[in-house]
C-alpha atoms as a PDB file:
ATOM      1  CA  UNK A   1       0.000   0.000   0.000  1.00  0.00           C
ATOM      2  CA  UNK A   2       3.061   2.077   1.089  1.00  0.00           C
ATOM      3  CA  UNK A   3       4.525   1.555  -2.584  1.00  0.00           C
ATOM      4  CA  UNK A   4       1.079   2.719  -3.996  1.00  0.00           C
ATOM      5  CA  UNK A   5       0.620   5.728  -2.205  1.00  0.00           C
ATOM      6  CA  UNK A   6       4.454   6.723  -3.137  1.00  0.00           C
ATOM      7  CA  UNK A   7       3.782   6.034  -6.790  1.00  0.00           C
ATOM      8  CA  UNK A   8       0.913   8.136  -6.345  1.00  0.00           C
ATOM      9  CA  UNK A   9       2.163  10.960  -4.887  1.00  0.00           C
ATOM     10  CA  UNK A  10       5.230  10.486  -7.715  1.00  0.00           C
ATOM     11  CA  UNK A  11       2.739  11.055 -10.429  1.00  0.00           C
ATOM     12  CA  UNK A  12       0.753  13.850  -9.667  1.00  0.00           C
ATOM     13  CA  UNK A  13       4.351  15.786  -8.834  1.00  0.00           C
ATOM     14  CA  UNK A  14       4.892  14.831 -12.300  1.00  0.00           C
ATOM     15  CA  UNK A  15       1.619  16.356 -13.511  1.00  0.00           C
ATOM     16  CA  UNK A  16       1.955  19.210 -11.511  1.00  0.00           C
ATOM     17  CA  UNK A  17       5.540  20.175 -12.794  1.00  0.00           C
ATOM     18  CA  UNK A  18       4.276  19.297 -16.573  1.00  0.00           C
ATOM     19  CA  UNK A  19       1.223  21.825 -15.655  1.00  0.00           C
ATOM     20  CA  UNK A  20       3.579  24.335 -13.813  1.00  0.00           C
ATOM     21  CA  UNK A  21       5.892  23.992 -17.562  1.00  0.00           C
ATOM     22  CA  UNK A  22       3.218  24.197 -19.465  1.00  0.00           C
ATOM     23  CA  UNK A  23       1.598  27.233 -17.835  1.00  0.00           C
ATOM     24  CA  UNK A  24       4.712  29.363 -18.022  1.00  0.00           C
ATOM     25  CA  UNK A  25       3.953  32.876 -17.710  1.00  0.00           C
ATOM     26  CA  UNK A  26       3.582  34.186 -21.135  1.00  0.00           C
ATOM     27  CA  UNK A  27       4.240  38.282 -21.397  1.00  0.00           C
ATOM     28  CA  UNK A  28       2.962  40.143 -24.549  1.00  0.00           C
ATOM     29  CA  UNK A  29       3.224  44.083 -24.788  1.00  0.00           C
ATOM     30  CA  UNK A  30       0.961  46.245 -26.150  1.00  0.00           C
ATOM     31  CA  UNK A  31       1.514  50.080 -27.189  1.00  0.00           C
ATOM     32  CA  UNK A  32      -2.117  51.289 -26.168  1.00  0.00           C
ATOM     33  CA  UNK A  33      -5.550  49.563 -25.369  1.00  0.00           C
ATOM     34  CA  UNK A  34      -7.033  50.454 -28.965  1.00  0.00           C
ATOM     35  CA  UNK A  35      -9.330  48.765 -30.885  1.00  0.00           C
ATOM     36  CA  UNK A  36      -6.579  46.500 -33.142  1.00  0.00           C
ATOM     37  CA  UNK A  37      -5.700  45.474 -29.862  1.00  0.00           C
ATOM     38  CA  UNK A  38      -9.302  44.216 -28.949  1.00  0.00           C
ATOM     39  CA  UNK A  39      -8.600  40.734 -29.729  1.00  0.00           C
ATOM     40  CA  UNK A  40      -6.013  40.469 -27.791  1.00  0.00           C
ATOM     41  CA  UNK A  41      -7.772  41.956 -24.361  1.00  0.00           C
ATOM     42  CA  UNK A  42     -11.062  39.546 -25.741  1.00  0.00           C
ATOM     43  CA  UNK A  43      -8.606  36.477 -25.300  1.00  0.00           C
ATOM     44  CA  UNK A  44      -7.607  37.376 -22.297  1.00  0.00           C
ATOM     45  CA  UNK A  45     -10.731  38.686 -20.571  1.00  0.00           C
ATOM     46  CA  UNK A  46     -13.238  35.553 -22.129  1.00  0.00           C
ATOM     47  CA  UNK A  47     -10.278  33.302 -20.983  1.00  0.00           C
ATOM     48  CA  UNK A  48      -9.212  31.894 -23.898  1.00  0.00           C
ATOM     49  CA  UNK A  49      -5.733  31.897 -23.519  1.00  0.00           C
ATOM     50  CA  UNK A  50      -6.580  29.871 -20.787  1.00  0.00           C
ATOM     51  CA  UNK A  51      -8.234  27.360 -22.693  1.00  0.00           C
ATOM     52  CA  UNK A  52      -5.391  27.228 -24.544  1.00  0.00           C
ATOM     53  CA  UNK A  53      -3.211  25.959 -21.662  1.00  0.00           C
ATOM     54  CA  UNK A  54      -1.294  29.596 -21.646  1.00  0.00           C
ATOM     55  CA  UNK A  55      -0.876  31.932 -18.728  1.00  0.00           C
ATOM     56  CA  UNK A  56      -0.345  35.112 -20.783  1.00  0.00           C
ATOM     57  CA  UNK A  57       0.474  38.298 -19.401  1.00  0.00           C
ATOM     58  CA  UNK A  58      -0.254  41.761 -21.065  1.00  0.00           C
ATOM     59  CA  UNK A  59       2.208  44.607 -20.659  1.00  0.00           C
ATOM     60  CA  UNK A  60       1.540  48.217 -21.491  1.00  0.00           C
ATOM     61  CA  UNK A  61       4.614  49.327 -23.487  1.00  0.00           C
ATOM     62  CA  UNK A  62       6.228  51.757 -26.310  1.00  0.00           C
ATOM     63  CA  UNK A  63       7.137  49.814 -29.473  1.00  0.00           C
ATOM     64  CA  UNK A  64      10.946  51.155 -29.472  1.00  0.00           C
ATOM     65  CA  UNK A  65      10.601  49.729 -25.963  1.00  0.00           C
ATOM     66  CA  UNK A  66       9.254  46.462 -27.299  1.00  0.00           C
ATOM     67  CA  UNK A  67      12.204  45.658 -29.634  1.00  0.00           C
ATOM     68  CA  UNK A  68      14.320  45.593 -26.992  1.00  0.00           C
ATOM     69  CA  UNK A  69      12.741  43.805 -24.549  1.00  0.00           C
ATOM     70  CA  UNK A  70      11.838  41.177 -27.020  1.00  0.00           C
ATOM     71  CA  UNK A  71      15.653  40.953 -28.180  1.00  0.00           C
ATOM     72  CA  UNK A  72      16.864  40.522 -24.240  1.00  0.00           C
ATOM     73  CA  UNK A  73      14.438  38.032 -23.698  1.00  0.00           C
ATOM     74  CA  UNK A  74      12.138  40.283 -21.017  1.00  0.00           C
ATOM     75  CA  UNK A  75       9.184  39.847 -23.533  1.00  0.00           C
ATOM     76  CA  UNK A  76       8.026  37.003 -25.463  1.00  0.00           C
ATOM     77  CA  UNK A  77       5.511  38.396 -28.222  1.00  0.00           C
ATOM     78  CA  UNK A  78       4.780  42.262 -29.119  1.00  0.00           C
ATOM     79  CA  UNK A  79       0.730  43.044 -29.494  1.00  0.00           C
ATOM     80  CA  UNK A  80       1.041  44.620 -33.324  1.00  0.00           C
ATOM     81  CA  UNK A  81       2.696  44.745 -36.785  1.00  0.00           C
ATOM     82  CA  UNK A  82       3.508  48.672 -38.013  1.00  0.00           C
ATOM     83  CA  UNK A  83       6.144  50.557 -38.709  1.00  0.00           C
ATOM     84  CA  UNK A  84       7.926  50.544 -35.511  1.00  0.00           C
ATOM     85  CA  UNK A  85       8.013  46.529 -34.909  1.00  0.00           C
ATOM     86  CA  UNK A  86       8.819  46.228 -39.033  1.00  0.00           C
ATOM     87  CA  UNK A  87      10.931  49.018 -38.898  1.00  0.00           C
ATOM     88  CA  UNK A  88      12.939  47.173 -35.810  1.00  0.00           C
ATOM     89  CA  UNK A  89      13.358  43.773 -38.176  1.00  0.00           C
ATOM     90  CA  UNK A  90      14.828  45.738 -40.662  1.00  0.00           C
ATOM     91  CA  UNK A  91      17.302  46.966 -38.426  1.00  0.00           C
ATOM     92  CA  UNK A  92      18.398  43.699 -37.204  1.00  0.00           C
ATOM     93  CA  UNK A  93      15.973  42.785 -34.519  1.00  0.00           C
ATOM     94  CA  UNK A  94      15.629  39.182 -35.780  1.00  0.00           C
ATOM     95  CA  UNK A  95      11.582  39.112 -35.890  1.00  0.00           C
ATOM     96  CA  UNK A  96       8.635  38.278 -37.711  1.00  0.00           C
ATOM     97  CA  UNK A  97       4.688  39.347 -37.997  1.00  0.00           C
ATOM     98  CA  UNK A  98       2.842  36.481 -37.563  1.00  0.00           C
ATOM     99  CA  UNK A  99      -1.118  37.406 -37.316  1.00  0.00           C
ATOM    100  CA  UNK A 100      -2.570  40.651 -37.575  1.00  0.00           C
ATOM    101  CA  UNK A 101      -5.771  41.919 -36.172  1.00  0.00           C
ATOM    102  CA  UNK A 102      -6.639  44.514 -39.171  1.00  0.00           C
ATOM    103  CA  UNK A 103      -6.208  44.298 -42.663  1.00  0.00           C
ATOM    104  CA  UNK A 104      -7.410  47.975 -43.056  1.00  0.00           C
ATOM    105  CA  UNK A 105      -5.939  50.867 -40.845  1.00  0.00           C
ATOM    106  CA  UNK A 106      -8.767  53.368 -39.488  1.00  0.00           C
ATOM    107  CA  UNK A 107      -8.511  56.891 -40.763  1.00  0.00           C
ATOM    108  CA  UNK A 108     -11.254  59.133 -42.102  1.00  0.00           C
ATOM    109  CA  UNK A 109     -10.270  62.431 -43.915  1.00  0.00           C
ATOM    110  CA  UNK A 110     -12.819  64.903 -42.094  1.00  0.00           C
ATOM    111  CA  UNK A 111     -13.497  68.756 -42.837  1.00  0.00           C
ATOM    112  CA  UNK A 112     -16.065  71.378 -41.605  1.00  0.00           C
ATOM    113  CA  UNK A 113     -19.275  70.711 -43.621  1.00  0.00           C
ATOM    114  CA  UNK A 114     -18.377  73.823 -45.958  1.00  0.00           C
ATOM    115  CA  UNK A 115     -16.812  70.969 -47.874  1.00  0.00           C
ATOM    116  CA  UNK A 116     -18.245  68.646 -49.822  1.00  0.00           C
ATOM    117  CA  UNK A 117     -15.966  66.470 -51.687  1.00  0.00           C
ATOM    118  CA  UNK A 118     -13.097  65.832 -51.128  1.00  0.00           C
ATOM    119  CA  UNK A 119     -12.062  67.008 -54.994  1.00  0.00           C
ATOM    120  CA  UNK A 120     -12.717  70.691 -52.837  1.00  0.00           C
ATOM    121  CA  UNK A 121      -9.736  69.968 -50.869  1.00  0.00           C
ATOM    122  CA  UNK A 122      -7.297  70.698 -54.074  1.00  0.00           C
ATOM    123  CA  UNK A 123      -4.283  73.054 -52.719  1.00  0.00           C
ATOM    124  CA  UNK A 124      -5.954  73.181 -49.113  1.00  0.00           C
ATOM    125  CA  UNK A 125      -3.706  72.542 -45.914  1.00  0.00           C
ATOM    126  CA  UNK A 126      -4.310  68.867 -44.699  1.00  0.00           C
ATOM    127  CA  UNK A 127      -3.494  68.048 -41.099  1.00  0.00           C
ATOM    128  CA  UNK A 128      -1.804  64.503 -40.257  1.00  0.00           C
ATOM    129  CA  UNK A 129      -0.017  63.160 -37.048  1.00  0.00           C
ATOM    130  CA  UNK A 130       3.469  63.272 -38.179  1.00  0.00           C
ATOM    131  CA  UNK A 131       4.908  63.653 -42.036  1.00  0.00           C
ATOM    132  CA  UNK A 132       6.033  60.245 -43.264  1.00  0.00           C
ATOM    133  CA  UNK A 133       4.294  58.039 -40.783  1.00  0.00           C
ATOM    134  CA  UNK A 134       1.634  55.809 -41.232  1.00  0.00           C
ATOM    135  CA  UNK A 135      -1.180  58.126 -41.442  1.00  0.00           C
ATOM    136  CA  UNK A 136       0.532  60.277 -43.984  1.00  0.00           C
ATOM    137  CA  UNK A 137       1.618  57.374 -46.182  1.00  0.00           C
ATOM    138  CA  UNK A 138      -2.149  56.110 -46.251  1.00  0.00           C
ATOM    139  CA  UNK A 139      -3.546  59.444 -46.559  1.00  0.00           C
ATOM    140  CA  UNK A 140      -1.156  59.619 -49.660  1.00  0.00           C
ATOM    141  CA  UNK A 141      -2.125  56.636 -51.034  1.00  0.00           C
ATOM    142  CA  UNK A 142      -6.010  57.061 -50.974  1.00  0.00           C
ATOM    143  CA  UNK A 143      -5.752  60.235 -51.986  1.00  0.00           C
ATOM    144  CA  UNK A 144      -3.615  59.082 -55.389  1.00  0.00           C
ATOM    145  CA  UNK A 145      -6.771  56.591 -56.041  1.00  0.00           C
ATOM    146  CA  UNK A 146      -8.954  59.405 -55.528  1.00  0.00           C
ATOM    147  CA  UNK A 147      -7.062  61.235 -58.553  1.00  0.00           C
ATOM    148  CA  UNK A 148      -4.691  63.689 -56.362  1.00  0.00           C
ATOM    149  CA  UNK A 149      -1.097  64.009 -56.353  1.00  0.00           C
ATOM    150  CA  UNK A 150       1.275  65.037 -54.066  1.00  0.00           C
ATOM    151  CA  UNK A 151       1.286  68.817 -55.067  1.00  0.00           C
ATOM    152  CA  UNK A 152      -2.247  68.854 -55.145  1.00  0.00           C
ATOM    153  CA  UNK A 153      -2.514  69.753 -51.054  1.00  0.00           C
ATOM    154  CA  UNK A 154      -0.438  70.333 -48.537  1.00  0.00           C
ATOM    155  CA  UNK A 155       0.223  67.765 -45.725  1.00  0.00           C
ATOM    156  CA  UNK A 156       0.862  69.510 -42.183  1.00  0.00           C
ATOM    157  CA  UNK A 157       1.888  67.859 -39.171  1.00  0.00           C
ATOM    158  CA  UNK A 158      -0.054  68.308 -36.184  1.00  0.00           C
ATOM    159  CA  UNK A 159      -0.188  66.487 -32.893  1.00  0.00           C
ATOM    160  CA  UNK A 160      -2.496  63.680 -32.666  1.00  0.00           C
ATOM    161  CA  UNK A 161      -4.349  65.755 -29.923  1.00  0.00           C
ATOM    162  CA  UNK A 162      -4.561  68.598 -31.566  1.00  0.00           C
ATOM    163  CA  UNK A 163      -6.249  67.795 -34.885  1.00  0.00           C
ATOM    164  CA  UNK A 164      -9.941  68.329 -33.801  1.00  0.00           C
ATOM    165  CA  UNK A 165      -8.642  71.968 -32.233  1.00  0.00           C
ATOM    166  CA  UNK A 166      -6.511  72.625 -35.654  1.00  0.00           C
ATOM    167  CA  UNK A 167      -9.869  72.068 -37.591  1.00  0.00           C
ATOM    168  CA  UNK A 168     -11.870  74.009 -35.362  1.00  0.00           C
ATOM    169  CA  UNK A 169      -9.663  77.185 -35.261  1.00  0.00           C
ATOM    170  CA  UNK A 170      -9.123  76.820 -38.712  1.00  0.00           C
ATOM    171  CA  UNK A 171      -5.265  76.096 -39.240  1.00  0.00           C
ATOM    172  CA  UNK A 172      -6.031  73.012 -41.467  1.00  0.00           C
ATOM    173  CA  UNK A 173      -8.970  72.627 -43.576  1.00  0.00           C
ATOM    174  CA  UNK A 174      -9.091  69.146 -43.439  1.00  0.00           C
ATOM    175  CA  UNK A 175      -7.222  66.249 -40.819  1.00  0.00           C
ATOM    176  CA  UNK A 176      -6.820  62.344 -40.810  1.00  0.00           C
ATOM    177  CA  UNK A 177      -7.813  60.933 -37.936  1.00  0.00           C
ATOM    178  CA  UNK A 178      -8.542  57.382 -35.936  1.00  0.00           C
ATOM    179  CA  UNK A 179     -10.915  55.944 -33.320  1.00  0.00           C
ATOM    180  CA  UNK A 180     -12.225  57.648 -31.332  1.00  0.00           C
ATOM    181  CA  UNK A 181     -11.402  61.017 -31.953  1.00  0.00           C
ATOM    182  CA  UNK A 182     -13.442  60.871 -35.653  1.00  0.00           C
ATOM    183  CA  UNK A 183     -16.178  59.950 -33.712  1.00  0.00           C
ATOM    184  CA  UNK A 184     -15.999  63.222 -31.329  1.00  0.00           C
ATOM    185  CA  UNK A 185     -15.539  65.112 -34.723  1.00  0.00           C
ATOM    186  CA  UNK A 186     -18.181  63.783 -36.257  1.00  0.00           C
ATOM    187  CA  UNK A 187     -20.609  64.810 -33.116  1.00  0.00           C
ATOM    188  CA  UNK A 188     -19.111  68.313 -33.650  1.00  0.00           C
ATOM    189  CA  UNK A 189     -20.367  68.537 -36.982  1.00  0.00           C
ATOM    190  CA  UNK A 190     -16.785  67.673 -38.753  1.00  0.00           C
ATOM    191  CA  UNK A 191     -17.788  65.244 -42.178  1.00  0.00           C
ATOM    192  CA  UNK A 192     -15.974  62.451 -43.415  1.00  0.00           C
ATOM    193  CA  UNK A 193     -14.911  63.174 -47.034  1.00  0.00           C
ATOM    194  CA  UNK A 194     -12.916  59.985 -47.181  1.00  0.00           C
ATOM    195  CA  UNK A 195     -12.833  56.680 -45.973  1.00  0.00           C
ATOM    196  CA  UNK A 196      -9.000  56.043 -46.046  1.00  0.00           C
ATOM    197  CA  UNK A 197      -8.723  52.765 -44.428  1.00  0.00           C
ATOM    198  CA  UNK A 198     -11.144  51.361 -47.130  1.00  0.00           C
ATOM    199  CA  UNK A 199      -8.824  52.122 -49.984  1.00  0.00           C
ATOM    200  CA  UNK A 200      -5.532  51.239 -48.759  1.00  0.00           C
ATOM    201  CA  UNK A 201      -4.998  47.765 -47.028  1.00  0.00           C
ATOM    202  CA  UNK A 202      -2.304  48.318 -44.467  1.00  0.00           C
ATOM    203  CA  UNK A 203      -1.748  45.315 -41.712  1.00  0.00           C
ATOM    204  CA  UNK A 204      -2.730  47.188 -37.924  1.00  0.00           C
ATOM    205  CA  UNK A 205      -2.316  45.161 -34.454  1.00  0.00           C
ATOM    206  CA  UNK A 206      -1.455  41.514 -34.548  1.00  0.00           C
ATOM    207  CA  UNK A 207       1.520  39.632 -33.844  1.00  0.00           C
ATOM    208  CA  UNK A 208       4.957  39.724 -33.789  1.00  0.00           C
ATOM    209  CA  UNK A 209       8.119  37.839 -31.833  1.00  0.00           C
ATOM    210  CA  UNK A 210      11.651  36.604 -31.802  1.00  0.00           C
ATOM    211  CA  UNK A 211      13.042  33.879 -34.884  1.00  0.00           C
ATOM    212  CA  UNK A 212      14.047  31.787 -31.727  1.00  0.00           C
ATOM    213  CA  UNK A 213      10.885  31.762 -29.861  1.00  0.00           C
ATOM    214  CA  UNK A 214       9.674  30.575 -33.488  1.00  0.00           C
ATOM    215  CA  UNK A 215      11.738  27.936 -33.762  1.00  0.00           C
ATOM    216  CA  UNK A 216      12.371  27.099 -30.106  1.00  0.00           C
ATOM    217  CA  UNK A 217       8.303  27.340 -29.154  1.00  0.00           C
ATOM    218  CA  UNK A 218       6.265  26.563 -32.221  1.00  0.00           C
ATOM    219  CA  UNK A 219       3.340  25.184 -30.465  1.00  0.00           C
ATOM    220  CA  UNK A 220       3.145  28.093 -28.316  1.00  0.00           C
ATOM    221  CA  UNK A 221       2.924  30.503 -31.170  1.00  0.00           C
ATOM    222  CA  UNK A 222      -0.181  28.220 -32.744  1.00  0.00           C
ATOM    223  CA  UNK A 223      -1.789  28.203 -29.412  1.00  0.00           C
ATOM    224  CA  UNK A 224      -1.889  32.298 -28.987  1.00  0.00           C
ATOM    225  CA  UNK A 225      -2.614  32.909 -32.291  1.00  0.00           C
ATOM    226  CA  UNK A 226      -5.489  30.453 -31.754  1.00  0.00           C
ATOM    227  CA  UNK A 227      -6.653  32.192 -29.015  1.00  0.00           C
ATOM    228  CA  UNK A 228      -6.215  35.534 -30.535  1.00  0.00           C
ATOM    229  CA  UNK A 229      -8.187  34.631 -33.580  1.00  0.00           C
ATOM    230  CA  UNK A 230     -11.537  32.812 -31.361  1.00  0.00           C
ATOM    231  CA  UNK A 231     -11.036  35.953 -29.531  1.00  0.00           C
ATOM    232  CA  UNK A 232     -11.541  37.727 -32.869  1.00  0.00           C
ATOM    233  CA  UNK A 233     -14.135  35.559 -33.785  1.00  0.00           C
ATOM    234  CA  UNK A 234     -16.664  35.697 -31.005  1.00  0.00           C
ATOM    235  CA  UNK A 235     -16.131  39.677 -31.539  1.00  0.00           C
ATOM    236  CA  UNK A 236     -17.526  39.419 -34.552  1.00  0.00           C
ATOM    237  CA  UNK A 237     -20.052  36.563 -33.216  1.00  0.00           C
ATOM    238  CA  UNK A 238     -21.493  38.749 -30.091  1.00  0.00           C
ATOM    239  CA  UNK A 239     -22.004  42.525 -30.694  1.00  0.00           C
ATOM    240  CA  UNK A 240     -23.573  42.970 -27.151  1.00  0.00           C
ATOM    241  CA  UNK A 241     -20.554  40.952 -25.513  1.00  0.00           C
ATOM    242  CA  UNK A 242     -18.076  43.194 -27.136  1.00  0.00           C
ATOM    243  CA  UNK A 243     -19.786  46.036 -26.418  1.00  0.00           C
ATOM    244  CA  UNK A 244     -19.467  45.686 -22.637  1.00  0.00           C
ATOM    245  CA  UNK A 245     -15.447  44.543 -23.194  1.00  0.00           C
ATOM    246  CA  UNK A 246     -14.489  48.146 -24.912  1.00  0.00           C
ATOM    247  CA  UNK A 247     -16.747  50.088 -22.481  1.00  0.00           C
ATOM    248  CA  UNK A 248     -15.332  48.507 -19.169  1.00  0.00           C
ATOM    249  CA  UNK A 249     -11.437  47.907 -20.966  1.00  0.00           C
ATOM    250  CA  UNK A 250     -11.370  50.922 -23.264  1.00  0.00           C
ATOM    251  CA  UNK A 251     -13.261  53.306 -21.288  1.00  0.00           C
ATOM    252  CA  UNK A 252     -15.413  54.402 -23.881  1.00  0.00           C
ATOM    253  CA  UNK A 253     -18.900  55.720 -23.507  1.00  0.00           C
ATOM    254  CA  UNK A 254     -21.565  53.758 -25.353  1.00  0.00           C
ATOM    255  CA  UNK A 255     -22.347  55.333 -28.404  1.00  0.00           C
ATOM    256  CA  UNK A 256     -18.169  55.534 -28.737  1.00  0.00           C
ATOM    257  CA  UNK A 257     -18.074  51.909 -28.207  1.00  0.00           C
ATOM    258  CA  UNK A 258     -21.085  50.951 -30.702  1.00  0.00           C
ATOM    259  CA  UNK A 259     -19.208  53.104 -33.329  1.00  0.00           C
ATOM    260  CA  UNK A 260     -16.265  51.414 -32.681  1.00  0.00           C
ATOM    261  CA  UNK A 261     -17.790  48.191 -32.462  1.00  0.00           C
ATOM    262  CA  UNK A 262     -19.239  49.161 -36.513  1.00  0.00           C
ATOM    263  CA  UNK A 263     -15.397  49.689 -37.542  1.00  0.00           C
ATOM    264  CA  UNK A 264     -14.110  46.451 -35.804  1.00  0.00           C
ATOM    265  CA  UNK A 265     -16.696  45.023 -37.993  1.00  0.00           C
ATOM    266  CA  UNK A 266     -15.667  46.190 -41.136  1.00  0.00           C
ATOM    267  CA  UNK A 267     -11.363  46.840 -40.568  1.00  0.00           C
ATOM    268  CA  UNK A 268     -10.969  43.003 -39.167  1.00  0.00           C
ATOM    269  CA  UNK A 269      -8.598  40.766 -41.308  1.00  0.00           C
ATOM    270  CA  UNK A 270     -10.827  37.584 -41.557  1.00  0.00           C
ATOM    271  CA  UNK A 271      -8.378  34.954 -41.229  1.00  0.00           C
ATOM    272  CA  UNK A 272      -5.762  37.008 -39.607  1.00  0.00           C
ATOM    273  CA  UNK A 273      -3.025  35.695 -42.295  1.00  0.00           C
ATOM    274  CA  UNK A 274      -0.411  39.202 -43.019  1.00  0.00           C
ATOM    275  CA  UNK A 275      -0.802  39.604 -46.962  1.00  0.00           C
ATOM    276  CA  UNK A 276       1.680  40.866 -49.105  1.00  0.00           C
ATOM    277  CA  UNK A 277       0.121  43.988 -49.818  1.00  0.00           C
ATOM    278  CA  UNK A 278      -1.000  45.096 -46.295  1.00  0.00           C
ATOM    279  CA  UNK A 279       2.868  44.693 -45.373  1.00  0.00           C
ATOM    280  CA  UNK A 280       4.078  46.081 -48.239  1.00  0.00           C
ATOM    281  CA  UNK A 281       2.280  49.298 -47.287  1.00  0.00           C
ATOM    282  CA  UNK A 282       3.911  49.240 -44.052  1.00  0.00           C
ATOM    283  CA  UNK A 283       7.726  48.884 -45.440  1.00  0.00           C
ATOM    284  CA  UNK A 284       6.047  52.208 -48.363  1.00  0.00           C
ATOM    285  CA  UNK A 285       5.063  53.970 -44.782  1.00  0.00           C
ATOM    286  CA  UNK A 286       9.026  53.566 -43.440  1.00  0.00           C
ATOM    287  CA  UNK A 287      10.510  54.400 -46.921  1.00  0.00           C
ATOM    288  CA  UNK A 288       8.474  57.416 -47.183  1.00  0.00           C
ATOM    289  CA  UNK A 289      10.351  58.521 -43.503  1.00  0.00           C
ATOM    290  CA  UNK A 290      13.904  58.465 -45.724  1.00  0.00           C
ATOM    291  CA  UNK A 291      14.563  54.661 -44.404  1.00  0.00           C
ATOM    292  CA  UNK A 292      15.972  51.802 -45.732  1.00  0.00           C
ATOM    293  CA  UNK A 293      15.415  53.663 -49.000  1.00  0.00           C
ATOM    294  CA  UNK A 294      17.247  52.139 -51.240  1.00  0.00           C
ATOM    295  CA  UNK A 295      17.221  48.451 -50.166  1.00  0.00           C
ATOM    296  CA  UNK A 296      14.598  45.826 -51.434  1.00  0.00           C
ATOM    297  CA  UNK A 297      12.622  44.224 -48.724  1.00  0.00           C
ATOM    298  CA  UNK A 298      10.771  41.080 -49.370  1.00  0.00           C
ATOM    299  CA  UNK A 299       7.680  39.699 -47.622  1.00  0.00           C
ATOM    300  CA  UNK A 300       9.919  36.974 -46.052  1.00  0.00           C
ATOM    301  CA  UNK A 301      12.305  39.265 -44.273  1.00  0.00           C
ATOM    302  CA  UNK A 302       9.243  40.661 -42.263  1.00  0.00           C
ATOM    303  CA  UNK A 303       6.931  38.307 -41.503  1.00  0.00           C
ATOM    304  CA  UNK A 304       6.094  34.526 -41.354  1.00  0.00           C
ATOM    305  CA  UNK A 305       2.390  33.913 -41.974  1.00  0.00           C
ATOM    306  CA  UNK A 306       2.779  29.973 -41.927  1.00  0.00           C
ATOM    307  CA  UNK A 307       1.545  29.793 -37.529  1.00  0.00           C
ATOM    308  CA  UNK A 308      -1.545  31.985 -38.904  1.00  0.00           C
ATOM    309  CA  UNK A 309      -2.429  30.043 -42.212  1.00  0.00           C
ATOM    310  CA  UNK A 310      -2.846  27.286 -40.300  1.00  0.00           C
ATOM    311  CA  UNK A 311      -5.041  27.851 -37.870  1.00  0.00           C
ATOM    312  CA  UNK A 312      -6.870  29.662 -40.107  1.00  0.00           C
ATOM    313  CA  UNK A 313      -7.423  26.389 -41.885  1.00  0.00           C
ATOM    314  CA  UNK A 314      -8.093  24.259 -38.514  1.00  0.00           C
ATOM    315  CA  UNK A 315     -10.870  26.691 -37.436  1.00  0.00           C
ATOM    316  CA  UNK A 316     -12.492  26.771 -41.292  1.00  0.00           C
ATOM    317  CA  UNK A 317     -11.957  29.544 -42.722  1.00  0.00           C
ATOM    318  CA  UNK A 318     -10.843  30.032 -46.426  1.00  0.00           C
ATOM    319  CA  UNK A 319      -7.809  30.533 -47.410  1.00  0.00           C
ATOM    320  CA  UNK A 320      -6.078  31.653 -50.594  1.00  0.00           C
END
């Protein structure tokens, strides 16, 4: 009986250490609680990371910040694929995008309602947050399918805070701008000339981590992205559900969370799989900055869909 009970007591230590190993606190970072990020605080909040046998840890972080803590090892996966983590692979952090949230960045073009076209915006001042970045380079390219060129406005950089006030007092005659601070403009009477996000497909939020965690923990990297895309999925699934997660996380009111809520619905990347085009957009958003100008970036040196195509597969969805 002795013998039994030791054996016993033998094997659940076992378990327990193969539970304690498999359980290992996981640490992700995210920039800011947006809503690319909503996913990621779904998982999380509905439990399915837990589901997934992970113990994951969110971080509030700066991207710069990010890149280095994922190179020394203090981080294991950065919340989001944009300029800053793409701009870090390219200069030598040895990562990869894996999933992203968003196949379509968020950005209206808004004016006072004097304007009503955007073809009325021809040699007008046009405010973004910061010439080169993201913003700008999508502004750009929308703009170029809408028949403008470059010399046909000019761009002004204005803090992100400060658009609604450069509008109002008249500085800028038009601004791009992002949850939720086109919703506040719109309540102001500001219109929406164009929907930028709709005409350029840039990848927003997501995924993104070390070569060796790749290599080292592939099973790992399957199991958040799983959890990050039913996270996604029961978004999409339960409008009421999500409602109460970006009210209570976000600290939005309700009408800002139901117009949110209408963009999630529209901006999400189905299957979560980075595309060639929405990165490519990214690496035309760090050229335009004077970077890496005159080097030819591939796909492959910036991301590694493989994780996300299949689980996209093992959960249904279609893919190319």
């Amino acid at each position: 009986m002795r013998v039994f009970f030791g054996i016993l007591i033998f094997i659940l230590s076992l378990t327990a250490f193969g539970n304690a190993q498999e359980r290992r606190r996981i640490r992700i970072s995210n920039a800011t609680l947006s809503y690319s990020a909503l996913p990621l605080v779904a998982a999380r909040e509905w439990k399915l990371f837990h589901e997934q046998g992970l113990d994951v840890e969110i971080i509030l972080m700066r991207s710069a910040a990010a890149a280095a803590a994922l190179v020394s090892g203090d981080l294991d996966y950065q919340s989001g694929i944009g300029p800053a983590s793409i701009s870090a692979t390219l200069s030598g952090v040895d990562s990869r995008a894996l999933w992203s949230s968003t196949s379509h960045i968020t950005y209206w073009l808004m004016a006072k309602p004097q304007y009503k076209s955007v073809q009325e915006l021809k040699n007008k001042k046009i405010g973004v947050s910061g010439l080169g970045g993201t913003s700008h380079v999508a502004m750009t390219v929308a703009l170029e399918k809408s028949g403008f060129a470059a010399k046909d406005y000019v761009a002004v950089s204005v803090p992100g805070g400060n658009l609604v006030q450069s509008l109002d007092s008249g500085f800028v005659d038009a601004a791009t701008l992002n949850p939720p601070t086109m919703f506040f403009a719109q309540r102001r009477g500001f219109v929406r000339l164009l929907d930028i996000g709709s005409l350029v497909e840039m990848a927003s939020g997501g995924l993104t981590a070390m070569n060796r965690t790749i290599k080292s923990r592939p099973d790992e990297v399957r199991r958040i992205i799983r959890a990050l895309q039913l996270g996604k999925r029961a978004m999409l699934q339960s409008r009421e559900k999500t409602l109460d997660l970006i009210t209570r996380v976000l600290k939005m009111d309700k009408q800002t969370a139901a117009d949110t809520y209408s963009v999630v619905q529209t901006s999400f990347n189905d299957t979560g799989i980075p595309t060639q085009e929405g990165i490519g957009n990214i690496i035309r958003a760090i050229k335009a900055e004077g970077r890496f100008v005159d080097r030819k970036i591939t796909f492959e040196e910036v991301a590694e869909p493989r994780f996300a195509i299949e689980v996209a597969k093992e959960l249904g969805y279609k893919v190319p």
